[in-house]
Protein backbone atom coordinates (compact mmCIF):
# COMPACT_ATOMS: atom_id res chain seq x y z
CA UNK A 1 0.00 0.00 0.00
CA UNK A 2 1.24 3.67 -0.65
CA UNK A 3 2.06 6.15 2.00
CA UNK A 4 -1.36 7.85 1.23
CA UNK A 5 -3.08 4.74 1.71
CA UNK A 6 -1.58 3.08 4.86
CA UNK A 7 -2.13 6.90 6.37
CA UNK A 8 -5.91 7.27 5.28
CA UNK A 9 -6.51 3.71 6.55
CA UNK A 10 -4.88 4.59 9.96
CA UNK A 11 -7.13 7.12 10.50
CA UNK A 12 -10.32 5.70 9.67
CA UNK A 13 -8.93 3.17 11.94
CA UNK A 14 -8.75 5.83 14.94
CA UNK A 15 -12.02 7.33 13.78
CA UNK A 16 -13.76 3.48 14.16
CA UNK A 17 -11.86 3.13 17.50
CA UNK A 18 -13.72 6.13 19.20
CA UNK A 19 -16.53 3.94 19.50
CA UNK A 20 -20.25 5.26 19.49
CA UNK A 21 -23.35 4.01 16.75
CA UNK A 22 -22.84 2.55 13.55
CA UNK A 23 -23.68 5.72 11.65
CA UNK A 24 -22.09 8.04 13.84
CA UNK A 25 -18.70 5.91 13.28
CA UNK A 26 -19.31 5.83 9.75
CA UNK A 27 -19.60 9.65 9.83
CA UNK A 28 -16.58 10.41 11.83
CA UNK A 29 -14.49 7.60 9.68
CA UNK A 30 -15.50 9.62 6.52
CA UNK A 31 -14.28 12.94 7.72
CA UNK A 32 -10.98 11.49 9.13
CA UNK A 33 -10.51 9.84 5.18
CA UNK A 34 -11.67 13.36 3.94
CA UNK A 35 -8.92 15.24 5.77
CA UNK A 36 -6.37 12.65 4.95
CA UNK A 37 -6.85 12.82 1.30
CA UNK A 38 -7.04 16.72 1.36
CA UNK A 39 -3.66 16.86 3.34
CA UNK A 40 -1.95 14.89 0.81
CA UNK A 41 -3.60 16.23 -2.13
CA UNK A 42 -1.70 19.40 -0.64
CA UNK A 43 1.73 18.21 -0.03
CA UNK A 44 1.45 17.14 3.72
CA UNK A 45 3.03 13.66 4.49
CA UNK A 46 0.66 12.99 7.49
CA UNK A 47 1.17 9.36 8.47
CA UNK A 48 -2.03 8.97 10.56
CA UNK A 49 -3.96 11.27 13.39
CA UNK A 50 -1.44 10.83 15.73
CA UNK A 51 1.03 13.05 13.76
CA UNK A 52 -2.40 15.80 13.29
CA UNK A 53 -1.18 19.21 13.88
CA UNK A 54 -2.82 22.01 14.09
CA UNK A 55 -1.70 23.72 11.05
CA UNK A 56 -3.49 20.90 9.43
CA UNK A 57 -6.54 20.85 10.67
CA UNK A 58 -7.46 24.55 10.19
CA UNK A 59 -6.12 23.98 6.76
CA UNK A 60 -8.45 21.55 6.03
CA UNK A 61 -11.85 23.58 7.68
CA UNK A 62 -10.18 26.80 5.53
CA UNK A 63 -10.80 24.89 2.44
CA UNK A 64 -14.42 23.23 3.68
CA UNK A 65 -15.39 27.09 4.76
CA UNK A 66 -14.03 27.83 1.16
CA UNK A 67 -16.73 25.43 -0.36
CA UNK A 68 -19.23 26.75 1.10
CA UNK A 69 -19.93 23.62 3.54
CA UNK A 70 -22.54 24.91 6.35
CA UNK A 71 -21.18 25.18 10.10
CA UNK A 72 -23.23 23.17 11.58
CA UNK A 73 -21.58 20.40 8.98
CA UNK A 74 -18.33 21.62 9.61
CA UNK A 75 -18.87 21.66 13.77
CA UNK A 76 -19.66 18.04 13.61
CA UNK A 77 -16.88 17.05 11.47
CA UNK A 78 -14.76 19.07 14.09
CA UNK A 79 -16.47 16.97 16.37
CA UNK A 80 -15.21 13.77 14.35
CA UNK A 81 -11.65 14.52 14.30
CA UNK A 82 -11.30 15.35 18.00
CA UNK A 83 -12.90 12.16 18.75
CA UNK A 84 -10.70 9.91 16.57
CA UNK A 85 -7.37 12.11 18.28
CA UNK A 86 -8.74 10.88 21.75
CA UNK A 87 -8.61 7.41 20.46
CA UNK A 88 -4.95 7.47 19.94
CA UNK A 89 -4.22 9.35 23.24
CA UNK A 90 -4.32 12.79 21.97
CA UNK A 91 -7.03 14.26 24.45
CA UNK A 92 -4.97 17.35 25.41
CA UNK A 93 -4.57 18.37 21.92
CA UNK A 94 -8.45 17.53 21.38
CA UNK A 95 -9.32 19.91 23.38
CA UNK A 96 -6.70 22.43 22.64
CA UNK A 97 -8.55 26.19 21.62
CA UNK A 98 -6.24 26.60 18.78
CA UNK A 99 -8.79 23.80 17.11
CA UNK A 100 -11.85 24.72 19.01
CA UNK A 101 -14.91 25.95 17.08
CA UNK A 102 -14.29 29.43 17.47
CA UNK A 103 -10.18 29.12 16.22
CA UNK A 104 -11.36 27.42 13.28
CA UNK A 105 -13.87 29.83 12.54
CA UNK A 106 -16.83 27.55 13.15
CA UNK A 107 -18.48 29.56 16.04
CA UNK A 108 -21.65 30.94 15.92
CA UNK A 109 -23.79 28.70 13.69
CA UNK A 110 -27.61 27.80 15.22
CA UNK A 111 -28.72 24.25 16.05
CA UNK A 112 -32.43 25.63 14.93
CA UNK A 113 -33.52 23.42 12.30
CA UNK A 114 -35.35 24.93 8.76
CA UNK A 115 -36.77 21.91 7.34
CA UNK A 116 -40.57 21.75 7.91
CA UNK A 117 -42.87 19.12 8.32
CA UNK A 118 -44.39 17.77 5.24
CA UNK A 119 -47.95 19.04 4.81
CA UNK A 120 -51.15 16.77 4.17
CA UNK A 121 -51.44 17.81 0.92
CA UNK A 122 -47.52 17.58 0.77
CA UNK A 123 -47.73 13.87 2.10
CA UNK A 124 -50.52 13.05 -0.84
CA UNK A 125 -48.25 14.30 -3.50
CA UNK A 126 -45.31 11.95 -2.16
CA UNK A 127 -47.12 9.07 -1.97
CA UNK A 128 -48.72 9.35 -5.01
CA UNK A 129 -44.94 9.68 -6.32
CA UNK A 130 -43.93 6.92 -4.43
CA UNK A 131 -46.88 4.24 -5.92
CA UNK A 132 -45.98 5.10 -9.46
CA UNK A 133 -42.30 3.85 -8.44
CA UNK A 134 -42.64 1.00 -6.58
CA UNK A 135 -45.58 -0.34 -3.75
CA UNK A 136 -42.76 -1.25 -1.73
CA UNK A 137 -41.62 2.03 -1.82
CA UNK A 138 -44.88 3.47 -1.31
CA UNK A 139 -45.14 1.46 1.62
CA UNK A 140 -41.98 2.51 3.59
CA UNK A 141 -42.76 6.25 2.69
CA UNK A 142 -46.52 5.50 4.63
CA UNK A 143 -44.90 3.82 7.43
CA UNK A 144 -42.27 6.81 8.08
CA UNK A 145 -44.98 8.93 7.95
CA UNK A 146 -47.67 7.46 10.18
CA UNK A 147 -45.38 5.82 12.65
CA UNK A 148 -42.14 7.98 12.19
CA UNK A 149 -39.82 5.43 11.04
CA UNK A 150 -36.11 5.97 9.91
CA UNK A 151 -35.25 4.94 6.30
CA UNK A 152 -33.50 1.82 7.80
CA UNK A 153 -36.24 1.11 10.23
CA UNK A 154 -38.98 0.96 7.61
CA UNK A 155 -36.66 -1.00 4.72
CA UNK A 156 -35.85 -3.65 7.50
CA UNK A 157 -39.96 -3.93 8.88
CA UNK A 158 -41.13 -7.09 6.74
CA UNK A 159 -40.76 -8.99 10.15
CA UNK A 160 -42.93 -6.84 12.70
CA UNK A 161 -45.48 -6.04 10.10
CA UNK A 162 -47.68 -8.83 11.78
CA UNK A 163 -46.77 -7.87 15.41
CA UNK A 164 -47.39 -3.95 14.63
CA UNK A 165 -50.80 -4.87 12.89
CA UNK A 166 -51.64 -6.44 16.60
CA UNK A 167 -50.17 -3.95 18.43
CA UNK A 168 -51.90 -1.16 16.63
CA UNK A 169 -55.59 -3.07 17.21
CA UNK A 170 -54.79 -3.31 20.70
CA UNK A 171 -54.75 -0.22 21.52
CA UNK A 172 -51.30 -0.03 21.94
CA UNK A 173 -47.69 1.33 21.24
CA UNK A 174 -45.75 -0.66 18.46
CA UNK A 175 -42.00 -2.33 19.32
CA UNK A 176 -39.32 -1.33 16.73
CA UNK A 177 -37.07 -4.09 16.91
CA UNK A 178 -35.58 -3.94 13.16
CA UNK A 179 -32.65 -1.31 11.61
CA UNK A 180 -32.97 1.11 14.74
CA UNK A 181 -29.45 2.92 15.60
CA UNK A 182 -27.42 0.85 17.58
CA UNK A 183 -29.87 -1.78 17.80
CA UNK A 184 -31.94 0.15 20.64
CA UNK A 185 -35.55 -1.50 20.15
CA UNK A 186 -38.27 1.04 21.28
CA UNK A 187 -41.84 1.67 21.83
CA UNK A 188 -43.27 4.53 19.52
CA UNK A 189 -47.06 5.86 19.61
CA UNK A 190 -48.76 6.12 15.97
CA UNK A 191 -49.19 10.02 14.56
CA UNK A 192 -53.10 8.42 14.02
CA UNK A 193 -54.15 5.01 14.31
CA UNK A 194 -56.28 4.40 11.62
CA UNK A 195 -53.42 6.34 9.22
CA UNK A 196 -50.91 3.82 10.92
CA UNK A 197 -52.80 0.68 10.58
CA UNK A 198 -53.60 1.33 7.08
CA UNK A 199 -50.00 1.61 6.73
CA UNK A 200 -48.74 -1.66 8.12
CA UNK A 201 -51.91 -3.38 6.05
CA UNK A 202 -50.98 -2.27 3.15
CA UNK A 203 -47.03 -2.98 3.63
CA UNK A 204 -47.76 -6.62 4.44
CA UNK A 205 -49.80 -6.88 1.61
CA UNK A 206 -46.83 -5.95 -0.17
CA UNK A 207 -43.93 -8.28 2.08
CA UNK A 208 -46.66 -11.23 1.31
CA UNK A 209 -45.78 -10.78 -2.50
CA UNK A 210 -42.18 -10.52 -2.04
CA UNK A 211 -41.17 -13.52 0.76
CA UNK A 212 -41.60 -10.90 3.55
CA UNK A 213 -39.71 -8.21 2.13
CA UNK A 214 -40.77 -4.78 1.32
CA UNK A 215 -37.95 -3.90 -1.33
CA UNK A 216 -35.78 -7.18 -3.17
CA UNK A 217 -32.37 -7.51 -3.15
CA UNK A 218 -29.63 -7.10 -0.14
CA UNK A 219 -30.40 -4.53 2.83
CA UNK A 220 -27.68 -2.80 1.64
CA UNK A 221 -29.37 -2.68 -1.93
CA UNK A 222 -32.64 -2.10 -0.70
CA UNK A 223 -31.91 0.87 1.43
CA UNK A 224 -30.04 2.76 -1.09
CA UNK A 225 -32.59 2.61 -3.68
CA UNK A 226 -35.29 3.59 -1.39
CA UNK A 227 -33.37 6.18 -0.10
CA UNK A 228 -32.37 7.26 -3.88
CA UNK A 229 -36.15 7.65 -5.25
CA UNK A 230 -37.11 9.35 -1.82
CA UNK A 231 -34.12 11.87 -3.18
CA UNK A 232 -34.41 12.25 -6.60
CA UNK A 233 -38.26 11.71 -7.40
CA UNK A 234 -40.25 11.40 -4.71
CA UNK A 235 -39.69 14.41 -2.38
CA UNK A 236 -38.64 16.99 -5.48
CA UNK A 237 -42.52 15.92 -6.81
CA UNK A 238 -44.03 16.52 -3.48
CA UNK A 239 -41.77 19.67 -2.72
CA UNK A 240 -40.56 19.19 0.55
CA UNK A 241 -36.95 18.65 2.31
CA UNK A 242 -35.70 15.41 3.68
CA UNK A 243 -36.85 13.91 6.43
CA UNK A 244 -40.00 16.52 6.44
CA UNK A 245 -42.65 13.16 6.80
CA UNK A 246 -40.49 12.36 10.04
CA UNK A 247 -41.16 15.81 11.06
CA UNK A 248 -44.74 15.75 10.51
CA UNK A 249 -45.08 11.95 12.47
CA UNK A 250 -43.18 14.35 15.72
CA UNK A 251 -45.32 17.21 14.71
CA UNK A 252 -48.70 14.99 15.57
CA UNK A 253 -47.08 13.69 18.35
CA UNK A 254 -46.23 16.63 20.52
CA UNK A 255 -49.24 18.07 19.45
CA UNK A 256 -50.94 15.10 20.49
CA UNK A 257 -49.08 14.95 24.08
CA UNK A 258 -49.78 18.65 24.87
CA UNK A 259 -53.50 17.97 24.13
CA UNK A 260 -53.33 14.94 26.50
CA UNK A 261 -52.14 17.88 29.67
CA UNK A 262 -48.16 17.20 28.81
CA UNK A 263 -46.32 20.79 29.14
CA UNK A 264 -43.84 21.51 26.45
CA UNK A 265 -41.07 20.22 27.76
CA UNK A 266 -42.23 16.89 28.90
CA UNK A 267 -44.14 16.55 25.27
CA UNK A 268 -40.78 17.01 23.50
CA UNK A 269 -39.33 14.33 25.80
CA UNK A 270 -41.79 12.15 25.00
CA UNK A 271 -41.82 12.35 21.20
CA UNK A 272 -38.00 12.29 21.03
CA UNK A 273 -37.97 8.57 23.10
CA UNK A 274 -41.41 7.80 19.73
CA UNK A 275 -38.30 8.69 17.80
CA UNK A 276 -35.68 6.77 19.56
CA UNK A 277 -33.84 9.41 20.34
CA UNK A 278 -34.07 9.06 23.93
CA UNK A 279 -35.68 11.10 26.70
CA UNK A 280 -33.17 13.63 27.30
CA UNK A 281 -33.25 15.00 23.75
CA UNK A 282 -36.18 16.83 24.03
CA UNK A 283 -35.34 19.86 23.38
CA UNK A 284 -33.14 18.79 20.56
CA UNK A 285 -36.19 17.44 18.77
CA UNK A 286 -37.91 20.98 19.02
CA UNK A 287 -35.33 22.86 17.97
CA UNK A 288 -33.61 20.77 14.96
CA UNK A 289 -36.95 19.56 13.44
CA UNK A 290 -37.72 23.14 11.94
CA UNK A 291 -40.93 24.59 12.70
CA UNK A 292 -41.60 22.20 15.95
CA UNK A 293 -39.16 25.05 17.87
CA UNK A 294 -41.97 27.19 18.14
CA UNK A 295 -45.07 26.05 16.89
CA UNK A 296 -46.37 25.38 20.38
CA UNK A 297 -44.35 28.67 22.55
C-alpha cells in the first residue's frame, strides 16, 4: 500500500476506535478519510492522526469554509476529528482552543432546524410519487410517515409487520425491533391510528408478495434505492426537504401529548424517546426539526 493509503486507513482506523453508533462511526471515519486525502492532495506527508497538527486541521476547515460547507456540517466534522485524536491518546490536543470551534472559525452557527414538516397535501403528493415507483416504496414512505420510522427502520420492517398490525388493534404502542441505531428496540405511539394501521396493512400486503420483504435484493441494496427515489423523485414531486414526513409523524405527536395535559417540555421528551432518540433530547427534537421550535411557545 502507498504512504497515502496506509495513512488514510490509519485514520479511519482511529475514527472506528472512538466507539459510538454505527452511523455516527461511519460519519466520523469519513471525515478522518476526507482530511487525509485533502492533506496529501496538498503536499502534507501525514502518516495517521497521531502526527495531526494544528496547522493541518485549520487547513483543512479553511478549504471546507471555502466550499461553502454549512457550520453546523463543519462543527460536527470538528467533532469527528477530535474524537478519533482521543482514540490514539491525543485528548490534550483535542481539546486544545487553537482547534476549538471558534479558532477554526466555526463559532456561531444555530442548532435551529429549517426543514418543515411535510404538509397533508404535501404527504398526498409523495405518496402518489412513491406508488408510481414501486408499492414497496410506497409502503416505507406511509410507514415513516404514520409511525415515524427511519429509512433503515422501515426497509428492515417485513418482520414486525404482523406484530405492529396487533399492536396497533390493541390499543397499543408498536416495538421497533428492526434497523434502529445501535440496535436500541423502542416503543413509539402512531401520529393516528387508523393512518398507521392502514400503513402496516398495506405494507404486508406488499412483504406477502415478495417472501416478507418490502424492497428485493440485499439490505444494503434495498436501502439505497429507497433512499435514492425518496431523493431524486419522490420528495422533489411533493416539494418538501428530507426527512420533512419524520417531522410531521413528531409534529402529531407533541401536538398530540400537549393535548393529553403534557407541558412543552415533557411533550418534546416524550416524542423524542417515539423517535428513539431518547428522553433527554427533548429539546433537541424541538429545535432541529424546523418549525416544531416554536409552533407550540
Amino acid at each position: 500500500m502507498s504512504k497515502k493509503s496506509n495513512a488514510r486507513s490509519a485514520a479511519r482506523g482511529a475514527a472506528k476506535a472512538a466507539g459510538g453508533a454505527h452511523l455516527t462511526c461511519e460519519a466520523r471515519m469519513g471525515t478522518v478519510g476526507r482530511l487525509m486525502d485533502h492533506l496529501h492532495a496538498n503536499g502534507y506527508q501525514v502518516a495517521g492522526v497521531e502526527s495531526l497538527g494544528e496547522r493541518h486541521i485549520a487547513l483543512y476547515f479553511q478549504t471546507r469554509l471555502a466550499a461553502g460547507r454549512s457550520k453546523r456540517t463543519l462543527q460536527n466534522e470538528a467533532a469527528h476529528i477530535r474524537g478519533a485524536m482521543r482514540a490514539v491518546g491525543r485528548a490534550q490536543a483535542a481539546d486544545s482552543a487553537s482547534i476549538s470551534n471558534r479558532a477554526l472559525g466555526l463559532a456561531g452557527a444555530s442548532r435551529l432546524g429549517t426543514k418543515k414538516p411535510a404538509t397533508d397535501a404535501q404527504y398526498r403528493a409523495a405518496s402518489s410519487a412513491a406508488r408510481e415507483i414501486d408499492p414497496g416504496i410506497a409502503a416505507c414512505v406511509a410507514l415513516g410517515r404514520t409511525l415515524g420510522l427511519r429509512a433503515k427502520e422501515a426497509v428492515c420492517s417485513g418482520p414486525s409487520l404482523r406484530s405492529w398490525e396487533a399492536q396497533l388493534l390493541a390499543g397499543a404502542r408498536i416495538t421497533v425491533v428492526y434497523g434502529t441505531k445501535n440496535g436500541r428496540l423502542r416503543d413509539s405511539a402512531p401520529a393516528d391510528r387508523e393512518a398507521a394501521l392502514a400503513a402496516v396493512r398495506f405494507a404486508r400486503s406488499v412483504a406477502r408478495a415478495r417472501r416478507g420483504y418490502l424492497l428485493p435484493g440485499t439490505l444494503k441494496q434495498a436501502l439505497n434505492r429507497y433512499r435514492n427515489e425518496l431523493h431524486r423523485k419522490i420528495t422533489p414531486a411533493a416539494g418538501i426537504q428530507s426527512h420533512a414526513l419524520r417531522y410531521a409523524y413528531t409534529h402529531d405527536r407533541i401536538g398530540a401529548y400537549m393535548a393529553a395535559g403534557l407541558s412543552q417540555r415533557e411533550a418534546r421528551a416524550a416524542a423524542s424517546m417515539d423517535l428513539g432518540h431518547g428522553s433527554g433530547r427533548g429539546r433537541y427534537v424541538g429545535s432541529v426539526y424546523g418549525q416544531l421550535a416554536t409552533h407550540w411557545e
